[in-house]
C-alpha atoms as a PDB file:
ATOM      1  CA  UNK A   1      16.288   9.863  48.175  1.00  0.00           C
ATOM      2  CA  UNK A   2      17.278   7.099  45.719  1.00  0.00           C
ATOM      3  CA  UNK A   3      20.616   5.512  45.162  1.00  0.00           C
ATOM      4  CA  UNK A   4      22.827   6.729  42.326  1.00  0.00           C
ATOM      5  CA  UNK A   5      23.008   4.704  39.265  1.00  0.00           C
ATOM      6  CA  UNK A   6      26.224   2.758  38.938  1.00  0.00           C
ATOM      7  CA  UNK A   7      27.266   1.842  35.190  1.00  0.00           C
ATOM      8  CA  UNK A   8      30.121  -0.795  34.967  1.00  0.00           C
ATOM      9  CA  UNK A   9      31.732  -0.819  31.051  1.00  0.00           C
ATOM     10  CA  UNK A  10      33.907  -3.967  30.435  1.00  0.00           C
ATOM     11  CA  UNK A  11      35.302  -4.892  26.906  1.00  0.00           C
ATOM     12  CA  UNK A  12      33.035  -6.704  24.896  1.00  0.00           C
ATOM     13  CA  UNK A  13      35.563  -9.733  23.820  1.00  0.00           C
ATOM     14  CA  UNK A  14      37.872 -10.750  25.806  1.00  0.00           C
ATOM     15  CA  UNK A  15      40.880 -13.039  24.036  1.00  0.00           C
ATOM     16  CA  UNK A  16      41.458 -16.560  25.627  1.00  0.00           C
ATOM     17  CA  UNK A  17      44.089 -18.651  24.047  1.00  0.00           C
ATOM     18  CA  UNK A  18      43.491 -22.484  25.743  1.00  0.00           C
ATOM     19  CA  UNK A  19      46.093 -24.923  26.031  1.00  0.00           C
ATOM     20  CA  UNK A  20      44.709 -27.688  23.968  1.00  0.00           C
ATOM     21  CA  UNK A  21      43.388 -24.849  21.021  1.00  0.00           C
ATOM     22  CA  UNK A  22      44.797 -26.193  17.811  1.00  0.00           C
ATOM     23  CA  UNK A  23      47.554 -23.893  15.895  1.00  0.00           C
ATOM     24  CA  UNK A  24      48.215 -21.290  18.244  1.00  0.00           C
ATOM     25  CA  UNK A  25      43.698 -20.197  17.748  1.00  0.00           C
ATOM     26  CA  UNK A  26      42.274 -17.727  20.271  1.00  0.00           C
ATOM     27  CA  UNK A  27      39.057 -18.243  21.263  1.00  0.00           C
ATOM     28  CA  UNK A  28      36.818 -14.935  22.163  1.00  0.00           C
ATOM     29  CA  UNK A  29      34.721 -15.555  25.274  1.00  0.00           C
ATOM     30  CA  UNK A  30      31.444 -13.205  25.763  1.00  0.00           C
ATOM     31  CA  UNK A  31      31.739 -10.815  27.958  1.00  0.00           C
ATOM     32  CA  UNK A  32      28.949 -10.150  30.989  1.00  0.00           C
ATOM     33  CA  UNK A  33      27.703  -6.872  30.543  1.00  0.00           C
ATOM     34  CA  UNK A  34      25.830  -5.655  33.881  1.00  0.00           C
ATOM     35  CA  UNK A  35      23.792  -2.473  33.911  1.00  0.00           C
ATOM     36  CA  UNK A  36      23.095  -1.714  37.466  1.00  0.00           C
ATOM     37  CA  UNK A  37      20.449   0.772  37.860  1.00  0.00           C
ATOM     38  CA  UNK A  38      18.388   1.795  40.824  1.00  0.00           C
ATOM     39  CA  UNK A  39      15.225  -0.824  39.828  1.00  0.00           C
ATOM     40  CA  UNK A  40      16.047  -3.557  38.002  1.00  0.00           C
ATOM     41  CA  UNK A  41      19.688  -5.305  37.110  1.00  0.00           C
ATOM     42  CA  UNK A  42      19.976  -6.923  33.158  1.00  0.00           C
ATOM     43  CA  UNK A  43      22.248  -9.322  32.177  1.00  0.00           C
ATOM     44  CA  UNK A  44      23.084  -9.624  28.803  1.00  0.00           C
ATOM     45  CA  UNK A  45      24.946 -12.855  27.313  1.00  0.00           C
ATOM     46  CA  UNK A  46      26.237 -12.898  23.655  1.00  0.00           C
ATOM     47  CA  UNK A  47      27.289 -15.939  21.933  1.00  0.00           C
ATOM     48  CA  UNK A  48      31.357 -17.076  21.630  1.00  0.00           C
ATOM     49  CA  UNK A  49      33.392 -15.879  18.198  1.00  0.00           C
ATOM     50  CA  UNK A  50      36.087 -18.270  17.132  1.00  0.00           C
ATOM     51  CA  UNK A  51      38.517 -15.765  15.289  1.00  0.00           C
ATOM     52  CA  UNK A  52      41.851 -17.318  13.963  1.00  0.00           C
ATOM     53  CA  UNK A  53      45.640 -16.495  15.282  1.00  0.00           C
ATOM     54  CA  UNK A  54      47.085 -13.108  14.065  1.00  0.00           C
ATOM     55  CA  UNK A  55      49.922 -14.441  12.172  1.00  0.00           C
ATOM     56  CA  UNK A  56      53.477 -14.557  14.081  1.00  0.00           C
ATOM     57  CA  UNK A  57      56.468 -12.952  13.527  1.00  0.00           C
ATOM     58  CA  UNK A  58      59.129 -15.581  12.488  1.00  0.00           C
ATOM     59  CA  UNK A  59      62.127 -13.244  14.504  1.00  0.00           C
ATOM     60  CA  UNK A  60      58.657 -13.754  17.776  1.00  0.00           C
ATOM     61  CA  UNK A  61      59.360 -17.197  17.590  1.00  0.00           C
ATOM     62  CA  UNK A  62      62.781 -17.521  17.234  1.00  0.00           C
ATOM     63  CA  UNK A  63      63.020 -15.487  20.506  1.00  0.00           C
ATOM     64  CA  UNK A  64      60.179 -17.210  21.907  1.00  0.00           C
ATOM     65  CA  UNK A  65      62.255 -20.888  20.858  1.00  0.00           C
ATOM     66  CA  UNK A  66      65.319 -19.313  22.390  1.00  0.00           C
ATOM     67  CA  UNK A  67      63.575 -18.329  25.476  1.00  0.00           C
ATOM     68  CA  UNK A  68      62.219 -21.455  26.247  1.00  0.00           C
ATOM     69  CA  UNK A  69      65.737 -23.449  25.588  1.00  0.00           C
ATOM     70  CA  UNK A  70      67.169 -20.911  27.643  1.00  0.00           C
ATOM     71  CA  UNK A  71      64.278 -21.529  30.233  1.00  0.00           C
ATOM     72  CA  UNK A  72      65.124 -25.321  29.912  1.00  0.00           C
ATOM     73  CA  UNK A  73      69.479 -24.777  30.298  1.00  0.00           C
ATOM     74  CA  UNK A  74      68.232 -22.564  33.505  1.00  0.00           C
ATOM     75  CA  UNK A  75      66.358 -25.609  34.971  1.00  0.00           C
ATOM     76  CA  UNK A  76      68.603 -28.400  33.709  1.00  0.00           C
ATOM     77  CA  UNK A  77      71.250 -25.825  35.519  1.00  0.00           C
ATOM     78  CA  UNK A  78      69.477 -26.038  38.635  1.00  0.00           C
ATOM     79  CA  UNK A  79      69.038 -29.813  38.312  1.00  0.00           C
ATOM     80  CA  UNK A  80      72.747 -30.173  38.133  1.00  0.00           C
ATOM     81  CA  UNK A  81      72.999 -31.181  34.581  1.00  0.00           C
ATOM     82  CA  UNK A  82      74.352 -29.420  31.435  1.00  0.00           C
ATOM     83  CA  UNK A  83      72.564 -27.444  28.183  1.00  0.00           C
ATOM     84  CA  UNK A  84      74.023 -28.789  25.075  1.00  0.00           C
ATOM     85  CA  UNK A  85      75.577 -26.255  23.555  1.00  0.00           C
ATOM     86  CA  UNK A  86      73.050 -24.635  20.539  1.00  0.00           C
ATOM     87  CA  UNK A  87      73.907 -25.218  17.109  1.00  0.00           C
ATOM     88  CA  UNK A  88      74.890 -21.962  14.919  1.00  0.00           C
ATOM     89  CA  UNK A  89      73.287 -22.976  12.016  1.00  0.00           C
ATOM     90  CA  UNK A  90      70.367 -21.198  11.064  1.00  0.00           C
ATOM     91  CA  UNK A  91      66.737 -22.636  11.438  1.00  0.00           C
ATOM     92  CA  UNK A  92      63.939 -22.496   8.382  1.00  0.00           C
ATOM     93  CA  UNK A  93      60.929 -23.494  10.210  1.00  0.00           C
ATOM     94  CA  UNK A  94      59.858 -20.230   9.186  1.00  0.00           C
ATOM     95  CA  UNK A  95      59.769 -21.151   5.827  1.00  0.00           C
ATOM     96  CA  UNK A  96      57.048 -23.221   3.852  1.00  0.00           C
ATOM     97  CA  UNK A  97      57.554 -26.675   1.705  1.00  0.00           C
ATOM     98  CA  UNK A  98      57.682 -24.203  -1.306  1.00  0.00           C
ATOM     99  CA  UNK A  99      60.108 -21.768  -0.282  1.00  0.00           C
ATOM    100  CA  UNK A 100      62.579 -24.566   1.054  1.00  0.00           C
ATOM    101  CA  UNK A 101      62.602 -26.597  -2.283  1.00  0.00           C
ATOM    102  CA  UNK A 102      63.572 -22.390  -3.893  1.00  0.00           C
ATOM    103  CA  UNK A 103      66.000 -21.983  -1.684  1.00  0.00           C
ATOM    104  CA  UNK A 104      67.410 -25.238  -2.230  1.00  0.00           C
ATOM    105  CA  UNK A 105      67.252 -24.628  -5.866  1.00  0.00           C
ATOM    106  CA  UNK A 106      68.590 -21.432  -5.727  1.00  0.00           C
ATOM    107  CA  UNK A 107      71.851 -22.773  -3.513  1.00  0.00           C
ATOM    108  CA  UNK A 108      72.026 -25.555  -6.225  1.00  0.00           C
ATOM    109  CA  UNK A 109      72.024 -22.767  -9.036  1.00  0.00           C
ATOM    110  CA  UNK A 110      74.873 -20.341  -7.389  1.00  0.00           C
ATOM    111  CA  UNK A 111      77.285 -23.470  -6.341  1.00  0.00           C
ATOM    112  CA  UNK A 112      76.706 -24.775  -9.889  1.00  0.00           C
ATOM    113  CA  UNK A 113      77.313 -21.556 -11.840  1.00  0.00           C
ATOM    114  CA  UNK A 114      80.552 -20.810  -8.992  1.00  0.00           C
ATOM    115  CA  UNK A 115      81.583 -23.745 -10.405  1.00  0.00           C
ATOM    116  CA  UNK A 116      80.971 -23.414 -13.789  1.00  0.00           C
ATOM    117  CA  UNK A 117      83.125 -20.114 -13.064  1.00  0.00           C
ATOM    118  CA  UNK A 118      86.300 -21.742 -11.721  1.00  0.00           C
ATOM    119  CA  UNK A 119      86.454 -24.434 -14.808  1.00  0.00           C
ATOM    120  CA  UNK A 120      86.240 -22.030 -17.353  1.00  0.00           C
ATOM    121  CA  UNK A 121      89.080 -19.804 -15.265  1.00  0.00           C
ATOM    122  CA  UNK A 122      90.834 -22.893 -15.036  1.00  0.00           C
ATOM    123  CA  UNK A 123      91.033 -24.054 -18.468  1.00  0.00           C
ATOM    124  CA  UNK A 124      91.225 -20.610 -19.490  1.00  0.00           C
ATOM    125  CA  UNK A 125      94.788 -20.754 -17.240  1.00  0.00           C
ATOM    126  CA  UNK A 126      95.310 -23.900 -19.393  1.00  0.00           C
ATOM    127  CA  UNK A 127      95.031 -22.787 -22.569  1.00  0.00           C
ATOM    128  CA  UNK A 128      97.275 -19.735 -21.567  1.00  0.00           C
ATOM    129  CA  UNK A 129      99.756 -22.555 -20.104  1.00  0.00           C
ATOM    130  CA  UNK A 130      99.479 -24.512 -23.648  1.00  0.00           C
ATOM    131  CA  UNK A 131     100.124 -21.804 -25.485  1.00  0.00           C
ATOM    132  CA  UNK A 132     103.575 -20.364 -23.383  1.00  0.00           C
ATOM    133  CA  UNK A 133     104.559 -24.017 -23.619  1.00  0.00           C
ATOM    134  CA  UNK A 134     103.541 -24.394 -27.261  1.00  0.00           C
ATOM    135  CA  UNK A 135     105.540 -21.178 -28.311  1.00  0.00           C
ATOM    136  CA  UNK A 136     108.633 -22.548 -26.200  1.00  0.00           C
ATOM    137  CA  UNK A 137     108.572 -25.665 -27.962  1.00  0.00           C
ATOM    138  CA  UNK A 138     108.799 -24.392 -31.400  1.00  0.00           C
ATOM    139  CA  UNK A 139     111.427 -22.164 -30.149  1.00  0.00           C
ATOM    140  CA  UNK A 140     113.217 -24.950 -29.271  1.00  0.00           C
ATOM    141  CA  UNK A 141     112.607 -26.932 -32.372  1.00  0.00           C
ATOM    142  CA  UNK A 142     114.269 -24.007 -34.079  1.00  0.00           C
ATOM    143  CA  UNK A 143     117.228 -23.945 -32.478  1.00  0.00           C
ATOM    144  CA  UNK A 144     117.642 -27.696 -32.960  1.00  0.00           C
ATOM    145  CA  UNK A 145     117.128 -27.491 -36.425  1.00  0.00           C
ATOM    146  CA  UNK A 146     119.655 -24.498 -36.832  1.00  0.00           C
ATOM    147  CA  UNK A 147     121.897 -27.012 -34.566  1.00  0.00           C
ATOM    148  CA  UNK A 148     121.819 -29.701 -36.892  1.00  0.00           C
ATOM    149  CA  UNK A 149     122.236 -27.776 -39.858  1.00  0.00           C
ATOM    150  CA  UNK A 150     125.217 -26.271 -38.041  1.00  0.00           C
ATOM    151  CA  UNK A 151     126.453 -30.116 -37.304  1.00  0.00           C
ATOM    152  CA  UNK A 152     125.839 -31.149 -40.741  1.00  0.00           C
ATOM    153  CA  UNK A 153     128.296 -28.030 -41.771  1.00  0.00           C
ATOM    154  CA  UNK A 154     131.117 -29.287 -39.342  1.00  0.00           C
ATOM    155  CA  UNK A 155     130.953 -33.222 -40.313  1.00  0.00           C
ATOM    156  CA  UNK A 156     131.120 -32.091 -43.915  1.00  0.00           C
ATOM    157  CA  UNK A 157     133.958 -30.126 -43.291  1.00  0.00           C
ATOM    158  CA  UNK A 158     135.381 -32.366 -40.848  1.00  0.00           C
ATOM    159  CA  UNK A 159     135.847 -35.302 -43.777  1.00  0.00           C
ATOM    160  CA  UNK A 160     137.218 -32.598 -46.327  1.00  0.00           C
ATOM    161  CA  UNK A 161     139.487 -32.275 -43.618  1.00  0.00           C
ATOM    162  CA  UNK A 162     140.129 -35.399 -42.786  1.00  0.00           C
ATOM    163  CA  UNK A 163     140.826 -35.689 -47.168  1.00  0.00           C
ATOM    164  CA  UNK A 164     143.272 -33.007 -46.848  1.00  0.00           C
ATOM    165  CA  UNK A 165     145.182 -34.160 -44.247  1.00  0.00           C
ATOM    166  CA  UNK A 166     145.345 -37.881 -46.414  1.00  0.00           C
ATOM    167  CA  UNK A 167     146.236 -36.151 -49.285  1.00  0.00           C
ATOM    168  CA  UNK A 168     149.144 -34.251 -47.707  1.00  0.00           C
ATOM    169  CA  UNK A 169     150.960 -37.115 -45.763  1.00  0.00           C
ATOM    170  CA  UNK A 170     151.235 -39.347 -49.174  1.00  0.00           C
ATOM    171  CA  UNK A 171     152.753 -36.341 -50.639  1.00  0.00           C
ATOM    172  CA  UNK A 172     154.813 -35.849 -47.567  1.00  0.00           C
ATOM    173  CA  UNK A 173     155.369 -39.668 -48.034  1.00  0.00           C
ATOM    174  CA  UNK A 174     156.293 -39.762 -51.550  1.00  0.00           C
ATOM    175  CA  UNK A 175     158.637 -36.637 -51.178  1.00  0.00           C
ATOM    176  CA  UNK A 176     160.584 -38.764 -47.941  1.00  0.00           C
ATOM    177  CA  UNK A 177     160.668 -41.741 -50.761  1.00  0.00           C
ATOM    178  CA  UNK A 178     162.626 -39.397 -53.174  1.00  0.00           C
ATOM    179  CA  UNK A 179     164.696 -37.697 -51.023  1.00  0.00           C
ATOM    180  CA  UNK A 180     165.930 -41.346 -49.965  1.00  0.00           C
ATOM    181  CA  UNK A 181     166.363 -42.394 -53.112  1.00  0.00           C
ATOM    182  CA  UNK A 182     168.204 -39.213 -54.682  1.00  0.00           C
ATOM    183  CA  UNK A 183     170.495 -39.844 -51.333  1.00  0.00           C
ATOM    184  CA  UNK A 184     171.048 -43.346 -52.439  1.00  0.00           C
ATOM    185  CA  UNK A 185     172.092 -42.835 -55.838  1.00  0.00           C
ATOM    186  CA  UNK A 186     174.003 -39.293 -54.543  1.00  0.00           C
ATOM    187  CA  UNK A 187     176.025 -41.960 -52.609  1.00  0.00           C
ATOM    188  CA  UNK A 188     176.513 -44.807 -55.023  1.00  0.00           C
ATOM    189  CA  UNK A 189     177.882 -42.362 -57.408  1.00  0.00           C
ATOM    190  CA  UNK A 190     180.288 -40.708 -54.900  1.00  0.00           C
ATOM    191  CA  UNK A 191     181.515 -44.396 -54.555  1.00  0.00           C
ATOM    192  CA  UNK A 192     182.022 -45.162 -58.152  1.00  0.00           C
ATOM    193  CA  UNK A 193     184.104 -41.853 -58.530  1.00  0.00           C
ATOM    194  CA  UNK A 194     186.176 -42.949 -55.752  1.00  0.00           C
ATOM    195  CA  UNK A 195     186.952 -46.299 -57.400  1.00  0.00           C
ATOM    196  CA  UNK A 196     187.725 -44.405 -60.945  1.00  0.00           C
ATOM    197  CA  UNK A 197     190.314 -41.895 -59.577  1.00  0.00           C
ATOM    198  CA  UNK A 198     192.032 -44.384 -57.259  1.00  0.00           C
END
């Protein structure tokens, strides 16, 4: 009786990614295919495929970077020493030359138009300021004009005043000179009466 047949499928590529392969490449290594039949055994050998890296997630290799510094805080633990602590900015290795310089001109754009914004609010609040102060001002300046004119009134009236006043002590004046003088002569002729009768 004659042995059974034995058939042994393997994958035909098998994905090898070496150490020293450059950017991350896989290199597909031929797989032996053996057919193992009850007479003769044939080996078939195919050539090697160089296919290129599937590309990586960027969120992959941030938890791949992460891994490994945590992997290095775990030894540097064990060694006694201490992890500096990770920064909590955000890394753009992810991005290309390209998308850096638009992101950088983007940033540039937003902080110049934010503040493009807050001068134009603040000389808006300005001009809102010059124009309280402006209205105050000529309110002012009209009452100091009315003031003045109300100042002028009083002086004037002061020296017609003042006139009066002059003009009614000389009268007061001259009436004190007559009534001295009407006493004088009252008297003088009270004298010469005497002198006649006696």
């Amino acid at each position: 009786m004659a042995a059974p047949t034995v058939f042994i499928t393997v994958p035909k590529y098998v994905a090898i990614t070496p150490a020293n392969a450059p950017n991350g490449a896989t290199i597909v290594a031929p797989m032996v295919t053996t057919t193992t039949t009850t007479n003769t055994t044939t080996t078939t050998t195919l050539l090697p495929k160089i296919k290129p890296a599937p590309p990586q997630n960027p969120t992959a290799v941030q938890i791949s970077t992460t891994a490994s510094s945590d992997n290095d805080c775990s030894d540097s633990n064990s060694s006694s020493t201490t992890c500096p602590p990770r920064g909590k900015k955000r890394r753009l290795d992810h991005l290309t030359w390209e998308e850096k310089i638009q992101r950088k001109k983007l940033k540039n754009r937003v902080a110049a138009q934010t503040s493009r914004d807050r001068k134009k609010a603040r000389m808006e609040e300005m001009e809102c300021e010059i124009k309280e102060l402006t209205a105050r001002t000529q309110i002012l300046v009209n009452k100091c004009e009315s003031l003045q004119v109300i100042n002028d009134s009083l002086l004037e009236k002061n020296q017609k005043l003042d006139m009066e006043v002059e003009t009614l002590r000389q009268q007061l004046q001259e009436l004190q000179n007559k009534q001295q003088q009407q006493q004088q002569s009252t008297a003088a002729s009270a004298t010469l009466f005497s002198r006649c009768a006696g």
